[in-house]
PDB file of N, CA and C in Angstrom:
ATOM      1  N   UNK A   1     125.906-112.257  71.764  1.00  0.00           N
ATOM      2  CA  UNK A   1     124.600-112.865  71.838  1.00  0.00           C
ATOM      3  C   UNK A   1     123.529-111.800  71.657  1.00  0.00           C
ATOM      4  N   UNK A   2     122.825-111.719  70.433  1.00  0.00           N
ATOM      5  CA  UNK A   2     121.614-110.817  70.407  1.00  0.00           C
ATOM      6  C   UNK A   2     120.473-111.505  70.259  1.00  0.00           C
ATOM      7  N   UNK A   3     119.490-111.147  71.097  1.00  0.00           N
ATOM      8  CA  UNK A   3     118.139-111.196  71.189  1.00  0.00           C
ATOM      9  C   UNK A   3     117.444-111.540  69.843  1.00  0.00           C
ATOM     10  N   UNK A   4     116.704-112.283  69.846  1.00  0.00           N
ATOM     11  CA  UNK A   4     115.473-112.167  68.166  1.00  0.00           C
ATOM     12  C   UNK A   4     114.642-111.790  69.215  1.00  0.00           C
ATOM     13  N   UNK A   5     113.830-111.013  68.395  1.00  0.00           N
ATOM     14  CA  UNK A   5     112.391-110.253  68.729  1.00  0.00           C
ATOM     15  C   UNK A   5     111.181-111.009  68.034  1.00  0.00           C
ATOM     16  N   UNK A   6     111.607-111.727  66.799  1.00  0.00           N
ATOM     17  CA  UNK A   6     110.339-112.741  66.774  1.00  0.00           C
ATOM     18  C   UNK A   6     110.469-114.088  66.730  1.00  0.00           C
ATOM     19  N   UNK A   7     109.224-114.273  67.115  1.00  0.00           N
ATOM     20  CA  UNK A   7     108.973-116.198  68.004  1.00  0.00           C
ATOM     21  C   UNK A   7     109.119-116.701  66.665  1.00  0.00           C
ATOM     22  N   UNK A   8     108.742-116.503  65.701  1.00  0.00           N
ATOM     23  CA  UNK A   8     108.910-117.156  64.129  1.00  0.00           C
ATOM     24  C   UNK A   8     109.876-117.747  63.703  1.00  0.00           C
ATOM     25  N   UNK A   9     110.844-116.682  63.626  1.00  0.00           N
ATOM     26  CA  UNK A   9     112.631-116.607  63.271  1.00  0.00           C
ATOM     27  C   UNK A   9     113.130-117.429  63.869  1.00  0.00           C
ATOM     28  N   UNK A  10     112.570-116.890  65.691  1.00  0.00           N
ATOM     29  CA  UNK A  10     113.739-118.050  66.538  1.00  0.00           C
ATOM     30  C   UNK A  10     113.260-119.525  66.754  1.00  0.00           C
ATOM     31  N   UNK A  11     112.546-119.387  66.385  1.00  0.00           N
ATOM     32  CA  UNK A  11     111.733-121.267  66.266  1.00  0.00           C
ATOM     33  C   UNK A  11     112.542-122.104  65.070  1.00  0.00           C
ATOM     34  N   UNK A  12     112.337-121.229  64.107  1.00  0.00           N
ATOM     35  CA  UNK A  12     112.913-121.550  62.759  1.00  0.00           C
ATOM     36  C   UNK A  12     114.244-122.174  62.822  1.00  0.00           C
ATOM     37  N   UNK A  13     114.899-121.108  63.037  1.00  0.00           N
ATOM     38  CA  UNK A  13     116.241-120.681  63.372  1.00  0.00           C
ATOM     39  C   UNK A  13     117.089-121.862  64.076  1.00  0.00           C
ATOM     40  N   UNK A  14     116.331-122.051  65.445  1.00  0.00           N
ATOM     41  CA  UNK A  14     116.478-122.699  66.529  1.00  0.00           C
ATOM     42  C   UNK A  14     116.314-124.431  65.773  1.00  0.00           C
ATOM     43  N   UNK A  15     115.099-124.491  65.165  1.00  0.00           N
ATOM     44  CA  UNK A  15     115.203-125.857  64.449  1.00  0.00           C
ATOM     45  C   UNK A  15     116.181-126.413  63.439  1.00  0.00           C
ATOM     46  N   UNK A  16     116.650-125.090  62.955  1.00  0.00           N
ATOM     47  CA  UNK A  16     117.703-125.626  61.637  1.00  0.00           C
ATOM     48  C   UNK A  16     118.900-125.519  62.776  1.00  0.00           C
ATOM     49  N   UNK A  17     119.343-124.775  63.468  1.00  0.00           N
ATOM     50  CA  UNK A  17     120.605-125.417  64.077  1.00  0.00           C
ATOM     51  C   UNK A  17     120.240-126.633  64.911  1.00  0.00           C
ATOM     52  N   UNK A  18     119.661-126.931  65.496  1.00  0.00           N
ATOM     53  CA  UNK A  18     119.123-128.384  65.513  1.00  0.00           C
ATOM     54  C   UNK A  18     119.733-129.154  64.966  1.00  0.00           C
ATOM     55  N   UNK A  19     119.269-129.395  63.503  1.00  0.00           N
ATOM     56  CA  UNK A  19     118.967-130.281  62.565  1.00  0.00           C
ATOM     57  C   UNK A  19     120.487-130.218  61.478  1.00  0.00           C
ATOM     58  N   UNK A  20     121.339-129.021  61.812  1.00  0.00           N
ATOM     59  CA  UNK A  20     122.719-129.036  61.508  1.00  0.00           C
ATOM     60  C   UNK A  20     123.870-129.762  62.284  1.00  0.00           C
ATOM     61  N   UNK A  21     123.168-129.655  63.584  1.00  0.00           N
ATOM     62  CA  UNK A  21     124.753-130.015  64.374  1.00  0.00           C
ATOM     63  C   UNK A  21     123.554-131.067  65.924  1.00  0.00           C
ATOM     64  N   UNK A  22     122.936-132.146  65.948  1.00  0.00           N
ATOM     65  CA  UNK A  22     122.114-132.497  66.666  1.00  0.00           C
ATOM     66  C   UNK A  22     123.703-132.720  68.059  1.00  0.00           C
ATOM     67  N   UNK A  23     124.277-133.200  67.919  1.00  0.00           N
ATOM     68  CA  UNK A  23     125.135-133.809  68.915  1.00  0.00           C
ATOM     69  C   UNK A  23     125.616-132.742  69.661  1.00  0.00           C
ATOM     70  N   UNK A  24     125.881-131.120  69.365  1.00  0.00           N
ATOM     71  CA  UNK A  24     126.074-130.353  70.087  1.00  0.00           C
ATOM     72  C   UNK A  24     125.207-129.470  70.335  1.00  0.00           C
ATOM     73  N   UNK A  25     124.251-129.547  70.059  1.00  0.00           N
ATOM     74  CA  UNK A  25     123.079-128.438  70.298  1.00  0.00           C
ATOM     75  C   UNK A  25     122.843-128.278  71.785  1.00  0.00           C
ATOM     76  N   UNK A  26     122.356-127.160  72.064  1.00  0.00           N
ATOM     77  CA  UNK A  26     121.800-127.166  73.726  1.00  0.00           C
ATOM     78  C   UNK A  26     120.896-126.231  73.911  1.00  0.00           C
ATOM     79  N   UNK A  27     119.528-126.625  74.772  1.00  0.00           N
ATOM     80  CA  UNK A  27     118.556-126.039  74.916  1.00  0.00           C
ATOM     81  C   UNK A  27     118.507-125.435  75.929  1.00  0.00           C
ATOM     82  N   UNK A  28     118.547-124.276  76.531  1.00  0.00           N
ATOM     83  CA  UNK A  28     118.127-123.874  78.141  1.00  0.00           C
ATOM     84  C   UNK A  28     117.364-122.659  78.474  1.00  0.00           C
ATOM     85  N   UNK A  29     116.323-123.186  78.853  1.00  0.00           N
ATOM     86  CA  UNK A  29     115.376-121.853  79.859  1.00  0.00           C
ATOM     87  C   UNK A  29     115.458-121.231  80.958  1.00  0.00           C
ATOM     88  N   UNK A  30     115.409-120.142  81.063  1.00  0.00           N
ATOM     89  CA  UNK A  30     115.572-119.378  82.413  1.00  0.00           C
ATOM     90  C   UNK A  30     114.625-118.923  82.614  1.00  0.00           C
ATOM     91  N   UNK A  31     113.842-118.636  83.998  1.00  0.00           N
ATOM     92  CA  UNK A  31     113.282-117.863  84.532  1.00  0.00           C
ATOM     93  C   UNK A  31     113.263-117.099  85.415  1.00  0.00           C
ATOM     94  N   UNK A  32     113.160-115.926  85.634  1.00  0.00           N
ATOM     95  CA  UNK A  32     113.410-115.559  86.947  1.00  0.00           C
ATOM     96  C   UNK A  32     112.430-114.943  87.398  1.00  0.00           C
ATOM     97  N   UNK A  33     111.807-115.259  88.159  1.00  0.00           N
ATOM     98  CA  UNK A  33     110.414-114.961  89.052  1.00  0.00           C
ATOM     99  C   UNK A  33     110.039-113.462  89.267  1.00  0.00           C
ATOM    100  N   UNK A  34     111.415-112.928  90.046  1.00  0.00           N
ATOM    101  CA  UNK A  34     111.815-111.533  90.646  1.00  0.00           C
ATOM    102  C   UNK A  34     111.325-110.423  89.260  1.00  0.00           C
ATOM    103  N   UNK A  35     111.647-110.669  88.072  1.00  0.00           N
ATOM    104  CA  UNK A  35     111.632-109.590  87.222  1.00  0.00           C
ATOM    105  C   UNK A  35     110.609-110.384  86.572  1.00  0.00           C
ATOM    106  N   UNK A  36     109.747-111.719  86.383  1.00  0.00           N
ATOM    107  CA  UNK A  36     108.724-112.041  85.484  1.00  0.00           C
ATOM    108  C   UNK A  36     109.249-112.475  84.403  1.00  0.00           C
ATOM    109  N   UNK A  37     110.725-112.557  83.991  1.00  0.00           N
ATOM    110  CA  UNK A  37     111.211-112.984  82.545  1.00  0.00           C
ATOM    111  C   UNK A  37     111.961-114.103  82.255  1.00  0.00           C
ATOM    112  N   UNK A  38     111.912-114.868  81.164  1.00  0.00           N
ATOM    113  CA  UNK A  38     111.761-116.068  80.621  1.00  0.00           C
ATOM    114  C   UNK A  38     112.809-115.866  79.355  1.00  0.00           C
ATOM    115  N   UNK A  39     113.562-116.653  79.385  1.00  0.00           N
ATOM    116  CA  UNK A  39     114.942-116.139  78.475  1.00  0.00           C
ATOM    117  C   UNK A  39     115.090-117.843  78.122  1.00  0.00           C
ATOM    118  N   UNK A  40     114.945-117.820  76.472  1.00  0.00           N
ATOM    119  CA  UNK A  40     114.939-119.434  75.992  1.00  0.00           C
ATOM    120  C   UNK A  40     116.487-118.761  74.898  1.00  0.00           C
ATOM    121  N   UNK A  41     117.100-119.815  75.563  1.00  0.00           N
ATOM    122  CA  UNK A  41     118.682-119.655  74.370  1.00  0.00           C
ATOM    123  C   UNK A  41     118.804-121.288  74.015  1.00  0.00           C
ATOM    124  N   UNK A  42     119.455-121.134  72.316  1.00  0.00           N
ATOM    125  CA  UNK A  42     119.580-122.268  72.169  1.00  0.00           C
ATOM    126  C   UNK A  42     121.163-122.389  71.074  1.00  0.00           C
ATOM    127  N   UNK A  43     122.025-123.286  71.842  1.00  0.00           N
ATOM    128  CA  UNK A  43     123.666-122.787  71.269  1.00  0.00           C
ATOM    129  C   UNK A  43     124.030-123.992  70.822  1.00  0.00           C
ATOM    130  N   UNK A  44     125.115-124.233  69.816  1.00  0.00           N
ATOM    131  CA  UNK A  44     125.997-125.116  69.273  1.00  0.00           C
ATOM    132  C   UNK A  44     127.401-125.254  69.543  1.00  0.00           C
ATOM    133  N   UNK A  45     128.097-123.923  70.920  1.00  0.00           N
ATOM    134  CA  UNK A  45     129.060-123.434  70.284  1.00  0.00           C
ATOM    135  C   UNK A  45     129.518-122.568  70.225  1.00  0.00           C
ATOM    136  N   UNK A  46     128.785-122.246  68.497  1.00  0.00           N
ATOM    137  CA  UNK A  46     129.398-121.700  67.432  1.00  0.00           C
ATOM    138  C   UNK A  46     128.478-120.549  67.540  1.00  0.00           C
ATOM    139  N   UNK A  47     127.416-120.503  67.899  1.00  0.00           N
ATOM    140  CA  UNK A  47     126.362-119.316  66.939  1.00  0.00           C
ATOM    141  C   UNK A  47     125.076-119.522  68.590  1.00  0.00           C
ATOM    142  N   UNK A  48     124.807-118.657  68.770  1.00  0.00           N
ATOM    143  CA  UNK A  48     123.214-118.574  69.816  1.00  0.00           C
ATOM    144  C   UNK A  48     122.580-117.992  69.857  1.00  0.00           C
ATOM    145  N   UNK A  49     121.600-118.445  69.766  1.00  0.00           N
ATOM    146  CA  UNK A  49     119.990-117.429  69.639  1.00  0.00           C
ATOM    147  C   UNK A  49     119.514-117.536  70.937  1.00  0.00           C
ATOM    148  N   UNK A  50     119.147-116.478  71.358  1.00  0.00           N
ATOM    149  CA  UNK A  50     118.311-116.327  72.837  1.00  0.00           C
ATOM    150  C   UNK A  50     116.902-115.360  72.279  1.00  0.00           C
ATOM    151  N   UNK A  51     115.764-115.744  72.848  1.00  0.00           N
ATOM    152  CA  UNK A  51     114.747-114.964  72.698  1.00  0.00           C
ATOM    153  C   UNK A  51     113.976-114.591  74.331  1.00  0.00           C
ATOM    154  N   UNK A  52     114.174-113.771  74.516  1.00  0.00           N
ATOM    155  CA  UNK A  52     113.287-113.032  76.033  1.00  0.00           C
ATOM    156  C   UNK A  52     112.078-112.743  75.620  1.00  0.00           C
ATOM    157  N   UNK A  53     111.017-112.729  76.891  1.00  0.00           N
ATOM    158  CA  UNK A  53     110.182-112.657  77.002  1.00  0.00           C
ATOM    159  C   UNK A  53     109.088-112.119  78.351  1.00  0.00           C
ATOM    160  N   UNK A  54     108.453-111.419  78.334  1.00  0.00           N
ATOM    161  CA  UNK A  54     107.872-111.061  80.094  1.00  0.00           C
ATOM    162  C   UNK A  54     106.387-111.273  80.016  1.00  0.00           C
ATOM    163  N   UNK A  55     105.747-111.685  78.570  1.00  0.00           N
ATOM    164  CA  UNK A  55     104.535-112.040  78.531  1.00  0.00           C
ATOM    165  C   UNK A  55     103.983-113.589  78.904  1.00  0.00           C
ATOM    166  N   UNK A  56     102.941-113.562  79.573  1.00  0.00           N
ATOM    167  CA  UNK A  56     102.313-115.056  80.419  1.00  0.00           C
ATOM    168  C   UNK A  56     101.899-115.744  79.374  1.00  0.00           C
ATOM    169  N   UNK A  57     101.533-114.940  78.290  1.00  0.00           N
ATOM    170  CA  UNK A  57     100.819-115.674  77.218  1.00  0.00           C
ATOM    171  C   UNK A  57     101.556-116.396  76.456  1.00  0.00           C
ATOM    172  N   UNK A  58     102.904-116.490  76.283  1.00  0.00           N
ATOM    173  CA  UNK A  58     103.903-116.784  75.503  1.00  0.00           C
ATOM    174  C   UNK A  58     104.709-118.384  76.329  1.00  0.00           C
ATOM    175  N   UNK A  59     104.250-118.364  77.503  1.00  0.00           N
ATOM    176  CA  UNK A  59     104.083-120.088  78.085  1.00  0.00           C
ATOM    177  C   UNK A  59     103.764-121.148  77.035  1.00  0.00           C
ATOM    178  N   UNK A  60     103.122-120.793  76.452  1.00  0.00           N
ATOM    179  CA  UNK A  60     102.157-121.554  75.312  1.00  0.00           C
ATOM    180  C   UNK A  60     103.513-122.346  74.086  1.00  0.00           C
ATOM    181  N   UNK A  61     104.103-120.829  74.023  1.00  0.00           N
ATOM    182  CA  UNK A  61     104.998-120.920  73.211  1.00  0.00           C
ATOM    183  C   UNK A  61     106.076-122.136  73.318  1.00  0.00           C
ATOM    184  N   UNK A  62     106.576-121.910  74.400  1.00  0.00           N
ATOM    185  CA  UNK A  62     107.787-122.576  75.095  1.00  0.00           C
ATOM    186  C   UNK A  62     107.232-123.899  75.461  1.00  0.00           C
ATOM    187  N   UNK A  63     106.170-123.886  75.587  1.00  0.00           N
ATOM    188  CA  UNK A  63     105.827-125.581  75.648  1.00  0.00           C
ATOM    189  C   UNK A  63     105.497-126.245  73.718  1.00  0.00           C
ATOM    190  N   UNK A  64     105.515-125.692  73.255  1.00  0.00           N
ATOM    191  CA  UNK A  64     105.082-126.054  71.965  1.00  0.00           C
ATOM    192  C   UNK A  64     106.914-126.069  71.419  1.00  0.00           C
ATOM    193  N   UNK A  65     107.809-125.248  71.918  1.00  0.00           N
ATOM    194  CA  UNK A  65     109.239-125.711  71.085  1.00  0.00           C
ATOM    195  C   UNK A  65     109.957-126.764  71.867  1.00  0.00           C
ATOM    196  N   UNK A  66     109.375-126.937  73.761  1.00  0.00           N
ATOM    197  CA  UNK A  66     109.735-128.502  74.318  1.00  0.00           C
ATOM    198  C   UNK A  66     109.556-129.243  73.526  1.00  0.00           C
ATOM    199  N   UNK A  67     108.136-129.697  72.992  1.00  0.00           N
ATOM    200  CA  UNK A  67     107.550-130.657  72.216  1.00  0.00           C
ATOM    201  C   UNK A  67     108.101-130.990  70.740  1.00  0.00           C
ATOM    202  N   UNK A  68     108.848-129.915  70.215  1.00  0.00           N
ATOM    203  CA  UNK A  68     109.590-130.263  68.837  1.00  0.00           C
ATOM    204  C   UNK A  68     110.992-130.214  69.221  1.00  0.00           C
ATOM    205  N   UNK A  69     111.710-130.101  70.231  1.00  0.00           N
ATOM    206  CA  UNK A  69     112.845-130.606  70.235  1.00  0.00           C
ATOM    207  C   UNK A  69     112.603-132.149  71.016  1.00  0.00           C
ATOM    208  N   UNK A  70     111.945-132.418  71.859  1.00  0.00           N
ATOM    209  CA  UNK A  70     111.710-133.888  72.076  1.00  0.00           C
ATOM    210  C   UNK A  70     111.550-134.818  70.925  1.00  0.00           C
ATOM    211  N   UNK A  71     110.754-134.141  70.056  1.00  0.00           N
ATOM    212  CA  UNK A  71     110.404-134.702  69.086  1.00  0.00           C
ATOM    213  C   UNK A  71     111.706-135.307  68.516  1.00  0.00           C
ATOM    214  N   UNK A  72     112.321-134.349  68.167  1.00  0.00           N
ATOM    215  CA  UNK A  72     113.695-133.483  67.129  1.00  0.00           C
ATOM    216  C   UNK A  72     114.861-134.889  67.584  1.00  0.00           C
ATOM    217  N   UNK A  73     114.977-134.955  69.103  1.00  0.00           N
ATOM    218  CA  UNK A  73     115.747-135.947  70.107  1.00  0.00           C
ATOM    219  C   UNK A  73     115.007-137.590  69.613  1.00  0.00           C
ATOM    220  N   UNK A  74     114.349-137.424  69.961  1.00  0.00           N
ATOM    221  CA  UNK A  74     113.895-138.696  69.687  1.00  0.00           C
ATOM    222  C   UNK A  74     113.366-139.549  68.603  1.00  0.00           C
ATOM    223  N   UNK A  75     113.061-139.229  67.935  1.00  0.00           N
ATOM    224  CA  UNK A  75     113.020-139.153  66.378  1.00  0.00           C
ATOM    225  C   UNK A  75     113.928-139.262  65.347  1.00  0.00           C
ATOM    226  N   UNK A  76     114.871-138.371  65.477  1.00  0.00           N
ATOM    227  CA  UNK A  76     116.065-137.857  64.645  1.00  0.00           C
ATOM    228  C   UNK A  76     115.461-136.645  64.193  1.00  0.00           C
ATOM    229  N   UNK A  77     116.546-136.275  63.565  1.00  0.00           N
ATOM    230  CA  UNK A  77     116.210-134.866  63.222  1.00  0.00           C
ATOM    231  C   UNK A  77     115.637-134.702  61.982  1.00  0.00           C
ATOM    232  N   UNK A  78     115.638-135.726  60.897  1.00  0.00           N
ATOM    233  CA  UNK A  78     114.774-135.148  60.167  1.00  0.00           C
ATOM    234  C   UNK A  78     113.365-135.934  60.351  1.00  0.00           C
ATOM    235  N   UNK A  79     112.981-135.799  60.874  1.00  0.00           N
ATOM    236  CA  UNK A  79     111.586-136.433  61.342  1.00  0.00           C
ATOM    237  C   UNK A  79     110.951-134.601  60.800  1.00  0.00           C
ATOM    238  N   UNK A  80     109.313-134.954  60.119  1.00  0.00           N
ATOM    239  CA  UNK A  80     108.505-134.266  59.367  1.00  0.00           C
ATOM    240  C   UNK A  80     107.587-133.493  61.011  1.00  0.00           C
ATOM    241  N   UNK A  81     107.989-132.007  61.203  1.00  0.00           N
ATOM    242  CA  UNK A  81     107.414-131.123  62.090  1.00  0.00           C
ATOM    243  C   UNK A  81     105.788-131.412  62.216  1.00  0.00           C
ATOM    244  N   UNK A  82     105.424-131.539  61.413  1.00  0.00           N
ATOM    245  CA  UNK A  82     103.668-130.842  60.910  1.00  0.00           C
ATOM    246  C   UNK A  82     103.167-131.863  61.971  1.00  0.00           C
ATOM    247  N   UNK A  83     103.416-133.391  61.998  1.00  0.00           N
ATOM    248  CA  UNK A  83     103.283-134.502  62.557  1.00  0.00           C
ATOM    249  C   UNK A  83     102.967-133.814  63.707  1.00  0.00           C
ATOM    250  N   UNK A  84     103.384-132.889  64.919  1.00  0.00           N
ATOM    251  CA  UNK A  84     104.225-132.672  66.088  1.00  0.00           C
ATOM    252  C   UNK A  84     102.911-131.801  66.534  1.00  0.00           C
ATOM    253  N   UNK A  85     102.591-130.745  65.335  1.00  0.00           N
ATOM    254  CA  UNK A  85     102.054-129.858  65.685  1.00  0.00           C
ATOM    255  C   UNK A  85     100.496-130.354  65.349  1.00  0.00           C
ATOM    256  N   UNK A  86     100.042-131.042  64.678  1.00  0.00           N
ATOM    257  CA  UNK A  86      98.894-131.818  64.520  1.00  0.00           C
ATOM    258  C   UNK A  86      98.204-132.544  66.033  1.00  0.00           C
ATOM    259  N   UNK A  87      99.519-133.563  66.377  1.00  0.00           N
ATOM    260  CA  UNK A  87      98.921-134.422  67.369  1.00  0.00           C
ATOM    261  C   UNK A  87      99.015-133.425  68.686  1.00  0.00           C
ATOM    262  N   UNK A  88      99.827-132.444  69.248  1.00  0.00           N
ATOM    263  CA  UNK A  88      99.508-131.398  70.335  1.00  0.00           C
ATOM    264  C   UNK A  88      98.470-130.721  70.452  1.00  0.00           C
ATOM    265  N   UNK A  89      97.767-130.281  69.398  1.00  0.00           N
ATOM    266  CA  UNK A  89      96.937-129.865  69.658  1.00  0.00           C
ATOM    267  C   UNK A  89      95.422-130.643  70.336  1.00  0.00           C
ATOM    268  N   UNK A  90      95.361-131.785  69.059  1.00  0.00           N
ATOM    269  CA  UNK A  90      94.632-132.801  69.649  1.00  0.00           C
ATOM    270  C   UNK A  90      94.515-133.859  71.129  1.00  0.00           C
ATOM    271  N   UNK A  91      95.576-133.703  71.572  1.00  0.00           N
ATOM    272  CA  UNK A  91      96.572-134.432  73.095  1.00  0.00           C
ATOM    273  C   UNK A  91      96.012-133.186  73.887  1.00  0.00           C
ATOM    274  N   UNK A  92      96.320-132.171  74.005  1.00  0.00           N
ATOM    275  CA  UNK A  92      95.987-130.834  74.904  1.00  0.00           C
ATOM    276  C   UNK A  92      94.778-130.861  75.371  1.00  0.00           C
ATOM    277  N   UNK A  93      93.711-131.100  74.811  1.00  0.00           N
ATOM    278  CA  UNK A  93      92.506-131.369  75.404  1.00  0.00           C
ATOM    279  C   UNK A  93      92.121-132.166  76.303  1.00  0.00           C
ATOM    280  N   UNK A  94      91.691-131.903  77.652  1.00  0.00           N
ATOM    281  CA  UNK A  94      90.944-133.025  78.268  1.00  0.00           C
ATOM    282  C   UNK A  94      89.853-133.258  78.248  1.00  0.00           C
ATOM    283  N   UNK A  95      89.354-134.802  78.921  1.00  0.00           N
ATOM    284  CA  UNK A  95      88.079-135.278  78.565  1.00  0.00           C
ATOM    285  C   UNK A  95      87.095-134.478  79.799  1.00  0.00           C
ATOM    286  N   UNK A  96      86.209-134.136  79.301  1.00  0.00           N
ATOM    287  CA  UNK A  96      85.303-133.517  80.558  1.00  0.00           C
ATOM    288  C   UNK A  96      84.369-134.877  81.000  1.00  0.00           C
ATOM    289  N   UNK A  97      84.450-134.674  82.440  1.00  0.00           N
ATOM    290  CA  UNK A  97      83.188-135.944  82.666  1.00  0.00           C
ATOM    291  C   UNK A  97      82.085-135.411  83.696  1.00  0.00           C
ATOM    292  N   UNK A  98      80.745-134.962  83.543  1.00  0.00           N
ATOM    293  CA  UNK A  98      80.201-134.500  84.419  1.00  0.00           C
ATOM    294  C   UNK A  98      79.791-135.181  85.770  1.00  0.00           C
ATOM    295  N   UNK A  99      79.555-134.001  86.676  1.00  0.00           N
ATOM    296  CA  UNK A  99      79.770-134.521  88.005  1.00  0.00           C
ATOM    297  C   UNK A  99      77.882-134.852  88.501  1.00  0.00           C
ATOM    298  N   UNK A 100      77.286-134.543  87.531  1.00  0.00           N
ATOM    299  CA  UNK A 100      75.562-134.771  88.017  1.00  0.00           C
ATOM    300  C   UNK A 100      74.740-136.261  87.994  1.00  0.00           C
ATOM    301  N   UNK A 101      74.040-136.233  88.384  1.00  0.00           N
ATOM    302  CA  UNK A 101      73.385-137.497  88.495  1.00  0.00           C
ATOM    303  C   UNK A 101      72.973-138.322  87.414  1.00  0.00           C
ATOM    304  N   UNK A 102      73.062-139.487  88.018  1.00  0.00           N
ATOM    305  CA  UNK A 102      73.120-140.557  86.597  1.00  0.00           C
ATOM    306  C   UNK A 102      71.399-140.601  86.411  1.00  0.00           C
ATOM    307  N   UNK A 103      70.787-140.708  85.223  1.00  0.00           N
ATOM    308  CA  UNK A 103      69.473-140.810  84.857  1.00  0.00           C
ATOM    309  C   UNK A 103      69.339-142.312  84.528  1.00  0.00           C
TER     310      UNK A 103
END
């Protein structure tokens, strides 16, 4: 099992074994508090990609590849990505409602 060092590859990567073998695929995150690190592996099997991580900023990340394997699950697998990444961004926002007096 070796590490990818970029989020690109293993997104990629991670989607085409997906989309090769959906019935055995498996997703799992680790965290461990104690050391700050976040270890996303994703296996068939046959072949596994794990990507680590100790940056906070990279949360972002890991919620954005939940959202395309839900997708990926529920959908089927060849369901069109762009779709996924369009409506998250737009969904992520909340509505602000101010708290001052009505005129």
């Amino acid at each position: 099992m070796v590490y990818i060092t970029s989020w690109d590859e293993f997104l990629d990567r991670s989607v085409q074994l997906f989309r090769a073998d959906p019935d055995s695929t498996r997703y799992v995150m680790k965290y461990r508090h104690c050391d700050g690190k976040l270890v996303l592996k994703v296996t068939d099997n046959r072949q596994c990609l794990k990507y680590k991580t100790d940056q906070a900023q990279e949360a972002k990340k890991m919620e954005k590849l939940n959202n395309i394997f839900f997708t990926l699950m529920a959908r089927g697998p060849e369901v069109d990505l762009s779709e996924v990444t369009g409506k998250e961004q737009t969904d992520a926002q909340p509505v602000k409602k101010g708290r001052g007096r009505k005129q």
